[in-house]
C-alpha atoms as a PDB file:
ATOM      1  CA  UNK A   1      74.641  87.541  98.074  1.00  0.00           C
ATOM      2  CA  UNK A   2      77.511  86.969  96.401  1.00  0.00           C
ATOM      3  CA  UNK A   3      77.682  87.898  92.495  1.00  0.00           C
ATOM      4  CA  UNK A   4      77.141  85.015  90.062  1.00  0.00           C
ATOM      5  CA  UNK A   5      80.513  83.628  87.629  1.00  0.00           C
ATOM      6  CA  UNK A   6      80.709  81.578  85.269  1.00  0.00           C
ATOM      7  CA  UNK A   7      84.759  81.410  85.755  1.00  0.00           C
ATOM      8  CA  UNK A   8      85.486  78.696  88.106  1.00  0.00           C
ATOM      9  CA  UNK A   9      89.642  78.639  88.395  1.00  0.00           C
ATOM     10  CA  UNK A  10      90.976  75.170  90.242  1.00  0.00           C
ATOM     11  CA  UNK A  11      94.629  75.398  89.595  1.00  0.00           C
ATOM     12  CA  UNK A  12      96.722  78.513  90.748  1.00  0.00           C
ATOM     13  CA  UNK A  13     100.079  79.626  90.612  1.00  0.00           C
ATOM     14  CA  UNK A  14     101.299  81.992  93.263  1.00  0.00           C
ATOM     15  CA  UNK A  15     104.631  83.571  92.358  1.00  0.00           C
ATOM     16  CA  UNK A  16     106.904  84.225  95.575  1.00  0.00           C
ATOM     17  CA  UNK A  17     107.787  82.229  98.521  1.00  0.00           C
ATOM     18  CA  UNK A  18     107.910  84.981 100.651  1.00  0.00           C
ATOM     19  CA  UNK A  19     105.251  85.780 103.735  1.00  0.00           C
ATOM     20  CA  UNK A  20     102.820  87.139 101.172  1.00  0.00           C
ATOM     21  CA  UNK A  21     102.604  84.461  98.930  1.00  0.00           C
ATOM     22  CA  UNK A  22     103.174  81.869 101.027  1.00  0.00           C
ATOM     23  CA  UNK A  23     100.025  82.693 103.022  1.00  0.00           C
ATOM     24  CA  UNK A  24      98.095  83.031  99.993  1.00  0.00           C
ATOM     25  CA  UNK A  25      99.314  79.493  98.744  1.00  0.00           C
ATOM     26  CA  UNK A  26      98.479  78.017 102.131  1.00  0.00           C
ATOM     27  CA  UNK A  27      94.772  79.359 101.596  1.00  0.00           C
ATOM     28  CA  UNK A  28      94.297  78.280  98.279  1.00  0.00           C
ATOM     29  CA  UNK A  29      95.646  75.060  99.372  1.00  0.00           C
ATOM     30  CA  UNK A  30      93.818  73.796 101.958  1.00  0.00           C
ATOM     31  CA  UNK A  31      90.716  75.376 100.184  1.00  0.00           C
ATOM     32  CA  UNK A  32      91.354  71.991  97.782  1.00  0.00           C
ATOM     33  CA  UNK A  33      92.985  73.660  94.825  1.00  0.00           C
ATOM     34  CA  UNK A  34      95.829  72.790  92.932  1.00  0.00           C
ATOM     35  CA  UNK A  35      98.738  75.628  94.174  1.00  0.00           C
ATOM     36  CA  UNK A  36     102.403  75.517  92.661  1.00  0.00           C
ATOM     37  CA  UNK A  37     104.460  77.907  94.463  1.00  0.00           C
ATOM     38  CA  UNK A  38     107.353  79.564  92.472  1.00  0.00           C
ATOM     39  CA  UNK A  39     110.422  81.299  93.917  1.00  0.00           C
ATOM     40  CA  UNK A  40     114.076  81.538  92.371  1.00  0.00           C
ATOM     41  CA  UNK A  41     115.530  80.588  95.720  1.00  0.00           C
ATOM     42  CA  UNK A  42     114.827  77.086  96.046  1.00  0.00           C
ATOM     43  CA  UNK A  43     115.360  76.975 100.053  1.00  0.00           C
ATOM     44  CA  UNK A  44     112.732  78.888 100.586  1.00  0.00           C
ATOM     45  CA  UNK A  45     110.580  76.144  98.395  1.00  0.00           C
ATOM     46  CA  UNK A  46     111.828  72.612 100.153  1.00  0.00           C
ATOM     47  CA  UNK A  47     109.075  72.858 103.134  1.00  0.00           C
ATOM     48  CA  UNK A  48     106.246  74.163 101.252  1.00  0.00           C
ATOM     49  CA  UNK A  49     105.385  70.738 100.022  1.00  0.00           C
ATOM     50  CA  UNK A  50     106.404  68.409 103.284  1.00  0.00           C
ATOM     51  CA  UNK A  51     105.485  69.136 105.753  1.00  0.00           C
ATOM     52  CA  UNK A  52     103.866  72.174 104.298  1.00  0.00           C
ATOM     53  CA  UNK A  53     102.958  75.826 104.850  1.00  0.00           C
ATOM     54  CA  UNK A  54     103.108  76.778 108.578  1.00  0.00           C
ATOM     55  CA  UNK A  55     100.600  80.300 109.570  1.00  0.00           C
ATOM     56  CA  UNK A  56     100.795  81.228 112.827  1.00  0.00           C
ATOM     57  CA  UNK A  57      99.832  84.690 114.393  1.00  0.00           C
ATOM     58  CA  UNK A  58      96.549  85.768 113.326  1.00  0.00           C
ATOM     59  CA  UNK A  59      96.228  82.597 111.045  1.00  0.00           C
ATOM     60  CA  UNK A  60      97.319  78.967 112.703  1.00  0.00           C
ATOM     61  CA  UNK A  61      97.595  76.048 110.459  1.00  0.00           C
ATOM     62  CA  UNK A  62      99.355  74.701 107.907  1.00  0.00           C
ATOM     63  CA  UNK A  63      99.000  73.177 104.423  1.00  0.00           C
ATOM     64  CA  UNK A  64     100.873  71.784 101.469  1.00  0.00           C
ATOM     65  CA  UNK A  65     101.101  72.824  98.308  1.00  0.00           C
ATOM     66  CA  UNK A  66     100.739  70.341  95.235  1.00  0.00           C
ATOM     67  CA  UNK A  67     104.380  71.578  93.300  1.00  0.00           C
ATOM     68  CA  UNK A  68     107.125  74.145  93.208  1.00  0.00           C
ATOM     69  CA  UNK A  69     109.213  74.959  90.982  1.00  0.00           C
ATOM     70  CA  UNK A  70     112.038  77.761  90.570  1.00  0.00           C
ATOM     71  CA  UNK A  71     111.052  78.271  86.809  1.00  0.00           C
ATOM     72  CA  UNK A  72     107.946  80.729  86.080  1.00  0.00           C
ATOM     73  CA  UNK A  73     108.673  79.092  82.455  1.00  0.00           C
ATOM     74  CA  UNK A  74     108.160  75.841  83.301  1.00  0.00           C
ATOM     75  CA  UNK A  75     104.584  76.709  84.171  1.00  0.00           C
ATOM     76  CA  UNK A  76     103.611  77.153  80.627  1.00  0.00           C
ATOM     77  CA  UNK A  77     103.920  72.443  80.911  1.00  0.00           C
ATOM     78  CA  UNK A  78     101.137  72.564  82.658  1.00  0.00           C
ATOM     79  CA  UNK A  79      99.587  75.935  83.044  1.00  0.00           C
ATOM     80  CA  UNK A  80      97.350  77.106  86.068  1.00  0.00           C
ATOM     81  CA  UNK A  81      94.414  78.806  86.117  1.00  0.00           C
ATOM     82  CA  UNK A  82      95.396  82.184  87.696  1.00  0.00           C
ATOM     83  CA  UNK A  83      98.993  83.104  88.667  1.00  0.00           C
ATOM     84  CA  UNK A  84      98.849  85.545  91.753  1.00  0.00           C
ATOM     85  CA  UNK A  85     102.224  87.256  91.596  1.00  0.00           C
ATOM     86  CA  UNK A  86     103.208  88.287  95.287  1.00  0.00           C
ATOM     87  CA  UNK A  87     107.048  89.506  94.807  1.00  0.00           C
ATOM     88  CA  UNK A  88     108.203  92.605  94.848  1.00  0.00           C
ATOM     89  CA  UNK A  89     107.921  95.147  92.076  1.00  0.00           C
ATOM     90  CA  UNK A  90     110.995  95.549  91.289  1.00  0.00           C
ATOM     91  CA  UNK A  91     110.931  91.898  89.700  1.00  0.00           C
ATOM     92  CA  UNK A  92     107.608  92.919  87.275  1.00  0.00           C
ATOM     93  CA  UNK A  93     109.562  93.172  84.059  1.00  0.00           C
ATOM     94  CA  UNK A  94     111.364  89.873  84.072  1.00  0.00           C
ATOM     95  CA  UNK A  95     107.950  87.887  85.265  1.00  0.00           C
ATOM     96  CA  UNK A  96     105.859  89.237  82.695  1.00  0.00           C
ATOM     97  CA  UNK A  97     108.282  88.496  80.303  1.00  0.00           C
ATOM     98  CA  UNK A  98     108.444  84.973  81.518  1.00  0.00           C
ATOM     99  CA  UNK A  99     104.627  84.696  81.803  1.00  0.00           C
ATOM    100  CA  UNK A 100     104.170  86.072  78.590  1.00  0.00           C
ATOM    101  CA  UNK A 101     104.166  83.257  76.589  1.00  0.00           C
ATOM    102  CA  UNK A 102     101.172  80.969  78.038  1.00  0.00           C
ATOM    103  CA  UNK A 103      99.042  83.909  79.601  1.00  0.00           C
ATOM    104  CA  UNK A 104      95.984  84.089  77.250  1.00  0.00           C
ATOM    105  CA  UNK A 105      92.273  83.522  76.630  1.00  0.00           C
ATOM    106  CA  UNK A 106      90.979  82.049  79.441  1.00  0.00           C
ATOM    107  CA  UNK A 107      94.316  82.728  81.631  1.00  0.00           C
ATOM    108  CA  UNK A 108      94.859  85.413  84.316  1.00  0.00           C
ATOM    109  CA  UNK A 109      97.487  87.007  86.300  1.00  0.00           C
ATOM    110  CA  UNK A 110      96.794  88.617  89.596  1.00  0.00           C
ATOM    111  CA  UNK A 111      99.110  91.609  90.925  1.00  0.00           C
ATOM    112  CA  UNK A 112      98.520  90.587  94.715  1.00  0.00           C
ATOM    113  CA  UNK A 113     101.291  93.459  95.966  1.00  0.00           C
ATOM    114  CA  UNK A 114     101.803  96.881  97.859  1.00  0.00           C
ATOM    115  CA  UNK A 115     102.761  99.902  95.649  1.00  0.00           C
ATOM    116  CA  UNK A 116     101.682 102.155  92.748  1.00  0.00           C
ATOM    117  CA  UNK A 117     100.978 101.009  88.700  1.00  0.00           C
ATOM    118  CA  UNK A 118     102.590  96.927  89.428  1.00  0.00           C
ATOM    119  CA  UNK A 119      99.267  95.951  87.294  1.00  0.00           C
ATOM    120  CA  UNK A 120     100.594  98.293  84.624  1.00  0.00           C
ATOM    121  CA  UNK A 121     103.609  96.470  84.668  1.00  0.00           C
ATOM    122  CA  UNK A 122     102.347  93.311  83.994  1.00  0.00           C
ATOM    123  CA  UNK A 123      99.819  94.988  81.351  1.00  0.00           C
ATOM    124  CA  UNK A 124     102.411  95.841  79.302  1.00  0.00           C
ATOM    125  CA  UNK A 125     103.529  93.042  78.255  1.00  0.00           C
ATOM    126  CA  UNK A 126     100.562  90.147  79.152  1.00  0.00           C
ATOM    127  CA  UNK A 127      97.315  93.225  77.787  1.00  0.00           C
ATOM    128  CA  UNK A 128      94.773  94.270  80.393  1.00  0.00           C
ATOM    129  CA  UNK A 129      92.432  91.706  79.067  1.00  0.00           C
ATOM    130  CA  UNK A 130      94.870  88.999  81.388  1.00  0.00           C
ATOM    131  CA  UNK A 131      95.703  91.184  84.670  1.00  0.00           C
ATOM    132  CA  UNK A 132      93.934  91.783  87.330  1.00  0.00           C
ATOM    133  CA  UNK A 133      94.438  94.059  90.672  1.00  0.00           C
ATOM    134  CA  UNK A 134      94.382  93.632  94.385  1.00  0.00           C
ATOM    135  CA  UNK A 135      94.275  95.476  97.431  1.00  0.00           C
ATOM    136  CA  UNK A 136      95.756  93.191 100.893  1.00  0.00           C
ATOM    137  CA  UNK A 137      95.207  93.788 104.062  1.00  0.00           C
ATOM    138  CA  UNK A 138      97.351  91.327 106.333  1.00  0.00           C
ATOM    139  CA  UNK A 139     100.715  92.267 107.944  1.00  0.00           C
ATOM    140  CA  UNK A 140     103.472  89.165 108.112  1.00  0.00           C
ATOM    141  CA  UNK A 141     106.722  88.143 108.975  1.00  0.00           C
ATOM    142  CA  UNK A 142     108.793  84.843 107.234  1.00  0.00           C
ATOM    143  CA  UNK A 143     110.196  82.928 110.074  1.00  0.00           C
ATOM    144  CA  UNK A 144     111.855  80.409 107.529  1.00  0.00           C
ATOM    145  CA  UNK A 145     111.459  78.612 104.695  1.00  0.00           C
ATOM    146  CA  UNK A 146     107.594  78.324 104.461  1.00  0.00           C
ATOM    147  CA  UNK A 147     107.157  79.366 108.311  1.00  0.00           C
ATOM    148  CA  UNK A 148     105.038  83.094 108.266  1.00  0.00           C
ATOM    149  CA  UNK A 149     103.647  85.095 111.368  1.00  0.00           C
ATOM    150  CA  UNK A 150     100.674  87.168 110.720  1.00  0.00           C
ATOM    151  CA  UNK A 151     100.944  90.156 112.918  1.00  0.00           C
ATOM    152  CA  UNK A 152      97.292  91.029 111.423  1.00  0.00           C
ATOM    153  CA  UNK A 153      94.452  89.978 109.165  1.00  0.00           C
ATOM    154  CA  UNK A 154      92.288  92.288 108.482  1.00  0.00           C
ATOM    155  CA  UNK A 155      89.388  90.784 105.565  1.00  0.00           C
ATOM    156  CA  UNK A 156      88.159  91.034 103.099  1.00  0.00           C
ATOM    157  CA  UNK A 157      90.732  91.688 100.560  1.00  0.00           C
ATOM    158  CA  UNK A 158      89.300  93.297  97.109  1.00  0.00           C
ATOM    159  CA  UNK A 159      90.403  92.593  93.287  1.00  0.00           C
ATOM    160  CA  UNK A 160      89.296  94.160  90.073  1.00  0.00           C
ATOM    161  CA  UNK A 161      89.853  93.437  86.056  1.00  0.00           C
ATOM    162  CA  UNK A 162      91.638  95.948  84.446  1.00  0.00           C
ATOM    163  CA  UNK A 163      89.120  95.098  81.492  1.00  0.00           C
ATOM    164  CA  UNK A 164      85.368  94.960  81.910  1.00  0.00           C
ATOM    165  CA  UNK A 165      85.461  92.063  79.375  1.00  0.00           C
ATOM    166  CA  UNK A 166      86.934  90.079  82.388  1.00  0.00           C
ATOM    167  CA  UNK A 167      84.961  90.850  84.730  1.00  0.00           C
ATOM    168  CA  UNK A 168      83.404  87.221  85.125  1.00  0.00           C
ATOM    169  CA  UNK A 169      86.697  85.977  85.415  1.00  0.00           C
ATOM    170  CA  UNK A 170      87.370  88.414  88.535  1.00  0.00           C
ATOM    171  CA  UNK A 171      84.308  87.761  89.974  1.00  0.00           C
ATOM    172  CA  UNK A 172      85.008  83.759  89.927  1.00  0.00           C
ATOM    173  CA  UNK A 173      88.511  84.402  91.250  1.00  0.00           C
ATOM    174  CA  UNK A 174      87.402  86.269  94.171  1.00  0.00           C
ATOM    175  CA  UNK A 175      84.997  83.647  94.611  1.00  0.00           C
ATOM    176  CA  UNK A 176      87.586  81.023  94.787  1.00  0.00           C
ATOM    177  CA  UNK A 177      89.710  83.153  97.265  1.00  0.00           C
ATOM    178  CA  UNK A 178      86.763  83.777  99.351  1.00  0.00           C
ATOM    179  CA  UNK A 179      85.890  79.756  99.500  1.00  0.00           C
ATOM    180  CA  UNK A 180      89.513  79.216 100.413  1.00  0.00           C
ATOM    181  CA  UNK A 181      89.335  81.673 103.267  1.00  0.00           C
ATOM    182  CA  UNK A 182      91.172  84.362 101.647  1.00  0.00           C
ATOM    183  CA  UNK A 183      87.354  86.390 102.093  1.00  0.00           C
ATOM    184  CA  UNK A 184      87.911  88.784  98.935  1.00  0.00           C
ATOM    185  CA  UNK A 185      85.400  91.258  97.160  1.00  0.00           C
ATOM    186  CA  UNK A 186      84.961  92.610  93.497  1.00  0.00           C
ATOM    187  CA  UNK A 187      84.722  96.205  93.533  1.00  0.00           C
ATOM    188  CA  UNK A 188      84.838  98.872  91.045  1.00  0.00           C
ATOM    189  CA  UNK A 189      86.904 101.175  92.930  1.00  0.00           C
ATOM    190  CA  UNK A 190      90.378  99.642  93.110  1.00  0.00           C
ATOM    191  CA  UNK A 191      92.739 102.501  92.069  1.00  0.00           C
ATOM    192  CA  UNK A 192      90.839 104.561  95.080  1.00  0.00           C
ATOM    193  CA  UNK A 193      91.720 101.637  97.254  1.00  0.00           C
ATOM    194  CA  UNK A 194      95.504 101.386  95.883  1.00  0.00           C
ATOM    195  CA  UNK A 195      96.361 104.645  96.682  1.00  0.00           C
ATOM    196  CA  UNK A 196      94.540 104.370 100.144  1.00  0.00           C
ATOM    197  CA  UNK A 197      96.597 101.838 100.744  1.00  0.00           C
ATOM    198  CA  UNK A 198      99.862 103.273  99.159  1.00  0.00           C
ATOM    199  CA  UNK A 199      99.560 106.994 100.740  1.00  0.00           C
ATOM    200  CA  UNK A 200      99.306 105.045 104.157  1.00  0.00           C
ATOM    201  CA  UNK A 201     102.296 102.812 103.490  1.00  0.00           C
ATOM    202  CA  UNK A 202     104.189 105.328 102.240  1.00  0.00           C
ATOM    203  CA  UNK A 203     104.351 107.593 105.782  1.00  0.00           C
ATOM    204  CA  UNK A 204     105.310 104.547 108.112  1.00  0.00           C
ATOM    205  CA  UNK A 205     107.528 102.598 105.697  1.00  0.00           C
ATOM    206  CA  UNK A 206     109.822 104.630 104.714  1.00  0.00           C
ATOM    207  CA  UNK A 207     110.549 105.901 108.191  1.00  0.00           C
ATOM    208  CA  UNK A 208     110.843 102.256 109.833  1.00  0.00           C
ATOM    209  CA  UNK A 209     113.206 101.498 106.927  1.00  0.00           C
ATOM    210  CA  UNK A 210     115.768 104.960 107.557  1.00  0.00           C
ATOM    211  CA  UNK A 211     115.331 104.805 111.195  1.00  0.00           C
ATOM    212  CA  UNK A 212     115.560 101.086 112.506  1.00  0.00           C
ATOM    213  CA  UNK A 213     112.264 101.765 114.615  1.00  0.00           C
ATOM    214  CA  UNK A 214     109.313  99.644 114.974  1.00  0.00           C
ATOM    215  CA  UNK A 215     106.232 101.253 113.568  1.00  0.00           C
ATOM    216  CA  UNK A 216     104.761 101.112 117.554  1.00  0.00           C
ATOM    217  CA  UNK A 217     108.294 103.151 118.276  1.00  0.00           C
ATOM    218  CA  UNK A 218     107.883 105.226 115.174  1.00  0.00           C
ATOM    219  CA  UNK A 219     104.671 106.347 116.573  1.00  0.00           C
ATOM    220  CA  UNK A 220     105.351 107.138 120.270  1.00  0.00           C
ATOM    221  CA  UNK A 221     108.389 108.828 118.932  1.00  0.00           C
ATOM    222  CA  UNK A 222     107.144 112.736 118.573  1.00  0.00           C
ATOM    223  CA  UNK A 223     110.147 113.707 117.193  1.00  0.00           C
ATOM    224  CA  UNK A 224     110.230 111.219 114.163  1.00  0.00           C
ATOM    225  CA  UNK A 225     105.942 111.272 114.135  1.00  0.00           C
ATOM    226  CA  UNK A 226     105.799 115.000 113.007  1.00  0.00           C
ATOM    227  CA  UNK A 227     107.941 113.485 109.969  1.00  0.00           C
ATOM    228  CA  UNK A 228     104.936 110.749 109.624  1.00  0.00           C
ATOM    229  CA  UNK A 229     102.283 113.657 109.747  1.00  0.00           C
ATOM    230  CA  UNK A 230     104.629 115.570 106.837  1.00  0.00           C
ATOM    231  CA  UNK A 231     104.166 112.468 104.770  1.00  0.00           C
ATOM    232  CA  UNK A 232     100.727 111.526 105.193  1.00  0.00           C
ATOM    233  CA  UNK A 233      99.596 115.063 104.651  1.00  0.00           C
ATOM    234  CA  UNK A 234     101.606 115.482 101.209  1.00  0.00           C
ATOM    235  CA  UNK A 235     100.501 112.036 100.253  1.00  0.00           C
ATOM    236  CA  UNK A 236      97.145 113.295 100.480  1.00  0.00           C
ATOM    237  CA  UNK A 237      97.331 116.628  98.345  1.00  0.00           C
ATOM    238  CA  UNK A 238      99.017 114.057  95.676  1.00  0.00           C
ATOM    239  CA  UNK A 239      95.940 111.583  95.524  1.00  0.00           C
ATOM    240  CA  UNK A 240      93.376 114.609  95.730  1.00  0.00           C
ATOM    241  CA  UNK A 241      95.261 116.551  92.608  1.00  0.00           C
ATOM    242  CA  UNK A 242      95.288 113.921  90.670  1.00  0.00           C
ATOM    243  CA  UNK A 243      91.681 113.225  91.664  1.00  0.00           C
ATOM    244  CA  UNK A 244      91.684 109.872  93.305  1.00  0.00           C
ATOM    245  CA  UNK A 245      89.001 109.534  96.004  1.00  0.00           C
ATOM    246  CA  UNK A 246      90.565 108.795  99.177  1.00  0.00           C
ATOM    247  CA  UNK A 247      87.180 110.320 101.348  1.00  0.00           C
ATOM    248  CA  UNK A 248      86.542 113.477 103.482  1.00  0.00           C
ATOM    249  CA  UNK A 249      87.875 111.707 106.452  1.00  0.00           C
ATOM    250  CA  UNK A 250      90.975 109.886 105.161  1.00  0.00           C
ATOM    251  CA  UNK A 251      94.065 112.151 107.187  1.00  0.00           C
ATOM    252  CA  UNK A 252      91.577 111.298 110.489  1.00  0.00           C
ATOM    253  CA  UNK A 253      91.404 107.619 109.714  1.00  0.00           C
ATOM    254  CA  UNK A 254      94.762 106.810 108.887  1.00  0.00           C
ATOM    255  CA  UNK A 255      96.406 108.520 111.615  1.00  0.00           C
ATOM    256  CA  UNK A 256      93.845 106.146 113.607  1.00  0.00           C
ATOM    257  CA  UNK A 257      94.905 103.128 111.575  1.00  0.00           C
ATOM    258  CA  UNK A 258      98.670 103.784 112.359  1.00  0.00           C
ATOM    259  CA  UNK A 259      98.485 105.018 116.103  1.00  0.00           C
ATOM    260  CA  UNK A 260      96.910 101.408 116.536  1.00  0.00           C
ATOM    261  CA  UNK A 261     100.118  99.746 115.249  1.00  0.00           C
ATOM    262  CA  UNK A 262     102.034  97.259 117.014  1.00  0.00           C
ATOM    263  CA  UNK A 263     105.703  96.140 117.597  1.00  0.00           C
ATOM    264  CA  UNK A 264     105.622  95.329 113.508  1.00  0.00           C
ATOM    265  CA  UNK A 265     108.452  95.838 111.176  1.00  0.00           C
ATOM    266  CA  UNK A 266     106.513  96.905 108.237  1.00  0.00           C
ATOM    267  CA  UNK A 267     108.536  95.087 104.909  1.00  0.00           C
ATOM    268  CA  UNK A 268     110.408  97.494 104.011  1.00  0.00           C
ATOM    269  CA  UNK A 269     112.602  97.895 107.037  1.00  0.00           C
ATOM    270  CA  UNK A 270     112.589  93.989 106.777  1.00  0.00           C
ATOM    271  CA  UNK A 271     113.841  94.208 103.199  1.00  0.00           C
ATOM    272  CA  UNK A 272     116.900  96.871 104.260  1.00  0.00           C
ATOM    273  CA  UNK A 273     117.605  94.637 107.189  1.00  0.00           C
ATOM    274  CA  UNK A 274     118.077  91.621 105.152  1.00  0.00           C
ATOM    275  CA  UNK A 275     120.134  93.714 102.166  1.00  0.00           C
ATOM    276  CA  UNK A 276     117.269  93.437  99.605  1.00  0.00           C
ATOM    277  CA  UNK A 277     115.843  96.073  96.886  1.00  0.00           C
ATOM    278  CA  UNK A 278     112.660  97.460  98.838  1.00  0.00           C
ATOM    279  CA  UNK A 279     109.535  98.945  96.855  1.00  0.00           C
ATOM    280  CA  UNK A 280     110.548 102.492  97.282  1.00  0.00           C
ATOM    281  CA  UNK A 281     109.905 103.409  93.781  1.00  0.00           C
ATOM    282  CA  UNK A 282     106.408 102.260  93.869  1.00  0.00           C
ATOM    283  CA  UNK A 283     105.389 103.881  96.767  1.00  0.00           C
ATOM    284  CA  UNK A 284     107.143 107.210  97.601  1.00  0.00           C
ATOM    285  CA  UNK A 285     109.074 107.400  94.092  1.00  0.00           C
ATOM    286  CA  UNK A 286     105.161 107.276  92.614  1.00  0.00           C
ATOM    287  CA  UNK A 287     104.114 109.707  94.609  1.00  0.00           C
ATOM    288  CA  UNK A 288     106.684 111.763  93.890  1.00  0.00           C
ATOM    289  CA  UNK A 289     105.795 111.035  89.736  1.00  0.00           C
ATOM    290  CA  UNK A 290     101.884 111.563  90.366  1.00  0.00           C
ATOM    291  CA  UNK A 291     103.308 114.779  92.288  1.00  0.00           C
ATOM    292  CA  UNK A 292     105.271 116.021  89.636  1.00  0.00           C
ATOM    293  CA  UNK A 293     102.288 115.729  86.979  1.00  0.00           C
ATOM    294  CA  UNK A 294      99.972 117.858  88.888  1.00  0.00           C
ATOM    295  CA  UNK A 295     102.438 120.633  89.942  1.00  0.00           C
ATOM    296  CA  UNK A 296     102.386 119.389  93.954  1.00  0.00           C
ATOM    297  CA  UNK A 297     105.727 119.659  95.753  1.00  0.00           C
ATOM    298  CA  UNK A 298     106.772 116.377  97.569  1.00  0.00           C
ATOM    299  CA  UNK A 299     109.733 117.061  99.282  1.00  0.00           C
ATOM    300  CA  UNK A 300     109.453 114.800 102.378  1.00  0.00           C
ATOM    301  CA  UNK A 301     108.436 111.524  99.933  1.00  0.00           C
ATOM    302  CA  UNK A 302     111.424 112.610  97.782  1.00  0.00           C
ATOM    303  CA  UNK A 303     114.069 113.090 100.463  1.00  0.00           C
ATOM    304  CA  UNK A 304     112.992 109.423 102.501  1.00  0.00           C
ATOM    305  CA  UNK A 305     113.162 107.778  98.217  1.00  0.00           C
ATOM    306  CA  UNK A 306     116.922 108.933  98.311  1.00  0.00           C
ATOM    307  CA  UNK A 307     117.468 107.947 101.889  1.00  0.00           C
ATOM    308  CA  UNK A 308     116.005 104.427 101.179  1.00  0.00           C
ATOM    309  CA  UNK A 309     118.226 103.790  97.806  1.00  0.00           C
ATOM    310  CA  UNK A 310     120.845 105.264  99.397  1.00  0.00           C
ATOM    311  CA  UNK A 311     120.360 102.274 102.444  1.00  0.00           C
ATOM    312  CA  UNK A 312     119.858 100.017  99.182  1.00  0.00           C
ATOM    313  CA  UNK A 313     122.925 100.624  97.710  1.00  0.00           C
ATOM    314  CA  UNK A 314     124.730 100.063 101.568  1.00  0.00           C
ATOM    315  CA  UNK A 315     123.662  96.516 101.341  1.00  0.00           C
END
């Protein structure tokens, strides 16, 4: 049964029109709430409201959102409930700064993003008291303004406070998620779940990204797999020295996970492809940090980092 809030959020913000938060803002949407989507580049706005949000893939429907805007200032007129921030990390600093001013008391922000620490980020400026964590598990593609593919959906999706004091508020956000569709849980355990996540992206990303390959190629590719393996394995020494619970059978399962990958091109061989900043630094460039503080060597996580900013830098 689920656990009992007395939070009961109506009116979300989700920052980024991209195929993350654009799915998220089609959710909350035709759950009934009030969704403004933000996003700096205002094509990718101009369909979200007529004639709406467009899943297909694993998700088929669509949905409008209420507002957009290209202003995470101009929020503070009329300010939502939760703000789920969906862009990439590289972006943290200037959005907290820009949330800053109106996030408070009864006001949370939601890091609902890949990588390592992006709730610090947003901590730092907005206190823990107002951010909260996720862990995602759906796979997407944009296909145009406000048009997203879902190569996967795999529920529930889990959040946690990074303050007990607001843990009702988490609670009644996952409860409004879960109403909406978005099925997510409240768990204690999110920094395990982070790094699960994170140690897994961070063998197949990278590698799409340098190479050009599909993850489905990337796999059936011994050659370039042993460099997967190499990855994956010193991922795993990382999380277990800095004692983060990742469970006995972790190496097993995730080379499970990823042999059952498709024809997907995880985002950051999307982001390269389209001459964007990719989320490097929070996934193999953490690694490499958490590395460094308990004396493990990284070498494969730091050579694909420089490989990646080096394809950064090309575009």
């Amino acid at each position: 049964m689920p656990e009992k809030s007395s939070f009961n959020p109506k009116k979300f913000a989700v920052i980024g029109a991209g195929p993350v938060g654009c799915i998220v803002a089609a959710f909350l949407a035709r759950g009934g709430c009030d969704v403004t989507l933000c996003d700096v580049q205002a094509p990718l706005l101009e369909a979200a409201m007529e004639p709406g949000i467009i899943l297909s893939g694993a998700e088929d429907f669509s949905a409008p959102v209420a507002k957009t805007t290209t202003r995470i200032d101009l929020l503070a007129e009329d300010p939502p409930d939760v703000v789920i921030v969906t862009v990439k990390a590289t972006a943290l600093p200037i959005i907290a700064s820009a949330l800053e001013g109106f996030i408070a008391g009864e006001r949370y922000v939601v890091s609902w993003q890949n990588g390592i620490d992006t709730e610090l980020v947003l901590a730092e400026r907005l206190g823990k008291k107002q951010v909260m964590r996720a862990v995602v598990n759906y796979g997407c593609i944009l296909d145009g303004p406000a048009r997203v593919r879902l190569a996967f959906h795999h529920r529930p999706h889990y959040l946690q406070e990074l303050d007990p004091q607001s843990r009702d508020a988490a609670v009644g956000i996952c409860r409004a998620l879960t109403e909406a569709g978005l099925d997510t849980r409240h768990t204690e355990q999110i920094r395990n779940m982070v790094w699960t996540k994170a140690v897994n992206n961070s063998c197949m990303n990278p590698v799409c990204a340098v190479t050009g390959k599909t993850m489905f190629e990337v796999i059936n590719d011994p050659i370039v797999y042993s460099l997967v393996d190499a990855l994956l394995k010193e991922g795993v020494m990382v999380a277990r020295a800095n004692e983060l619970l990742l469970g006995p059978d972790f190496y097993l399962e995730c080379l499970d996970y990823i042999k059952g990958a498709g024809h997907h091109k995880p985002s950051m061989l999307q982001d390269i492809e389209a001459g964007r900043q990719t989320e490097i630094d929070y996934l193999n460039g953490k690694i490499v940090e958490y590395g460094e503080r308990a004396g493990v060597m990284t070498p494969h996580h730091r050579t694909l980092r420089t490989l990646v900013k080096a394809l950064e830098a090309r575009g």
